[in-house]
Protein backbone atom coordinates (compact mmCIF):
# COMPACT_ATOMS: atom_id res chain seq x y z
CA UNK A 1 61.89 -84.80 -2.43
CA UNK A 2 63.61 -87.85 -3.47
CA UNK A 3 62.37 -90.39 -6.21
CA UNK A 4 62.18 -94.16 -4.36
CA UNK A 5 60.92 -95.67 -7.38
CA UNK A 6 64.21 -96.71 -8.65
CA UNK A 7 65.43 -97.70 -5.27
CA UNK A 8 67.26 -101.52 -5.67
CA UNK A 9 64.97 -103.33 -2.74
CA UNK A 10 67.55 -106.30 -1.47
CA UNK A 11 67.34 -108.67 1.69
CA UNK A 12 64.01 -109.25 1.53
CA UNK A 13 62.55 -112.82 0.48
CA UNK A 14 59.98 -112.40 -2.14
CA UNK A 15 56.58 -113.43 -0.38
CA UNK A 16 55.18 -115.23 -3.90
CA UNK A 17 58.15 -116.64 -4.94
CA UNK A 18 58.64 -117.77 -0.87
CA UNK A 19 54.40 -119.04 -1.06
CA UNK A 20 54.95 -121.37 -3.93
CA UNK A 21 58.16 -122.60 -2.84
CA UNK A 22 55.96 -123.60 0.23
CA UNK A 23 53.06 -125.46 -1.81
CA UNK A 24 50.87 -122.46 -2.76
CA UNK A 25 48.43 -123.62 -5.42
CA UNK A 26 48.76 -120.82 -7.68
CA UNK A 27 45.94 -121.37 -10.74
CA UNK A 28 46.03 -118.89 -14.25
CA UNK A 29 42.84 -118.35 -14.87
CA UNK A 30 43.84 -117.98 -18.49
CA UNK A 31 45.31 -121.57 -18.40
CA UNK A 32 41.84 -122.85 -17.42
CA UNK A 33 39.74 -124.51 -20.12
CA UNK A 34 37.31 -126.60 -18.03
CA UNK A 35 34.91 -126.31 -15.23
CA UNK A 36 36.69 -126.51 -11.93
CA UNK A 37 35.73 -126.81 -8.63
CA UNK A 38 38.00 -125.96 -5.66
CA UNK A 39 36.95 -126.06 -1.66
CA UNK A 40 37.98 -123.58 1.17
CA UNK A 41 36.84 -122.16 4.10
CA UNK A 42 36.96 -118.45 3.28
CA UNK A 43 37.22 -117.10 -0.36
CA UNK A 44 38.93 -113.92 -0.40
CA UNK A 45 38.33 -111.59 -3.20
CA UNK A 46 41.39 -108.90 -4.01
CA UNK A 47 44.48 -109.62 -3.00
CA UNK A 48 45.48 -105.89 -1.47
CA UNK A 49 46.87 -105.19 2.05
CA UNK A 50 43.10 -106.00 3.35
CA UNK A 51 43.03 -109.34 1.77
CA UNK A 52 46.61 -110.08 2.03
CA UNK A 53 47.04 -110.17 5.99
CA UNK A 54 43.10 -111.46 6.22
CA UNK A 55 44.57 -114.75 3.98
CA UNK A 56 47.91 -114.89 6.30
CA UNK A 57 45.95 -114.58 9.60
CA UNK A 58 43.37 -117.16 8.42
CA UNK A 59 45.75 -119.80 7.07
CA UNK A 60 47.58 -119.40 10.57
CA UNK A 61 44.42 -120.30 11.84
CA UNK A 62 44.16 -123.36 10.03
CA UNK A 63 41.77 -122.73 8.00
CA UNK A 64 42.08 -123.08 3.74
CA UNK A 65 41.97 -119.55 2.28
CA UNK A 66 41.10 -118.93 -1.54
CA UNK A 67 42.93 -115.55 -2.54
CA UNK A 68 40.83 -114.46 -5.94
CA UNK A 69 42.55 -111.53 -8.71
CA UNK A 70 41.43 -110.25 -11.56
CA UNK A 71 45.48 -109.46 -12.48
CA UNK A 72 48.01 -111.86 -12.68
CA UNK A 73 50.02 -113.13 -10.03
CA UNK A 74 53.57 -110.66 -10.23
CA UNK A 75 56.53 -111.23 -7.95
CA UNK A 76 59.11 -108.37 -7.08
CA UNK A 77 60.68 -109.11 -10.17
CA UNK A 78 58.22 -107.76 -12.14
């Protein structure tokens, strides 16, 4: 069996990197030192294939989606 971990990945657009570009709101919950208060429609809580495509198909929808992790936000780079 063959070890893909080391396998380069090229071609494909980084889907953070590609979100932010396109006016994601992306918010480090370390950063934040006061009370905030944010609006959507749906609150999503884990960011895994489940909530992932739930957020995209929502958003299509039109409707303002809240994605919530306890990690940080990583891009393919990391």
């Amino acid at each position: 069996m063959q070890d893909l971990s080391s396998l380069p990945i090229k071609g494909i657009k980084d889907p953070w990197k590609t979100g932010i570009k396109n006016g994601w709101d992306v918010i480090d919950g370390r950063s934040v030192s006061a009370d905030r208060t944010l609006e959507a429609d749906v609150v999503i809580i884990g960011t895994g294939a489940g909530g992932g495509v739930s957020a995209e198909i929502l958003t299509q929808r039109g409707l303002k989606v809240i994605l919530i992790e306890a990690g940080k936000l990583m891009s393919s780079d990391d």
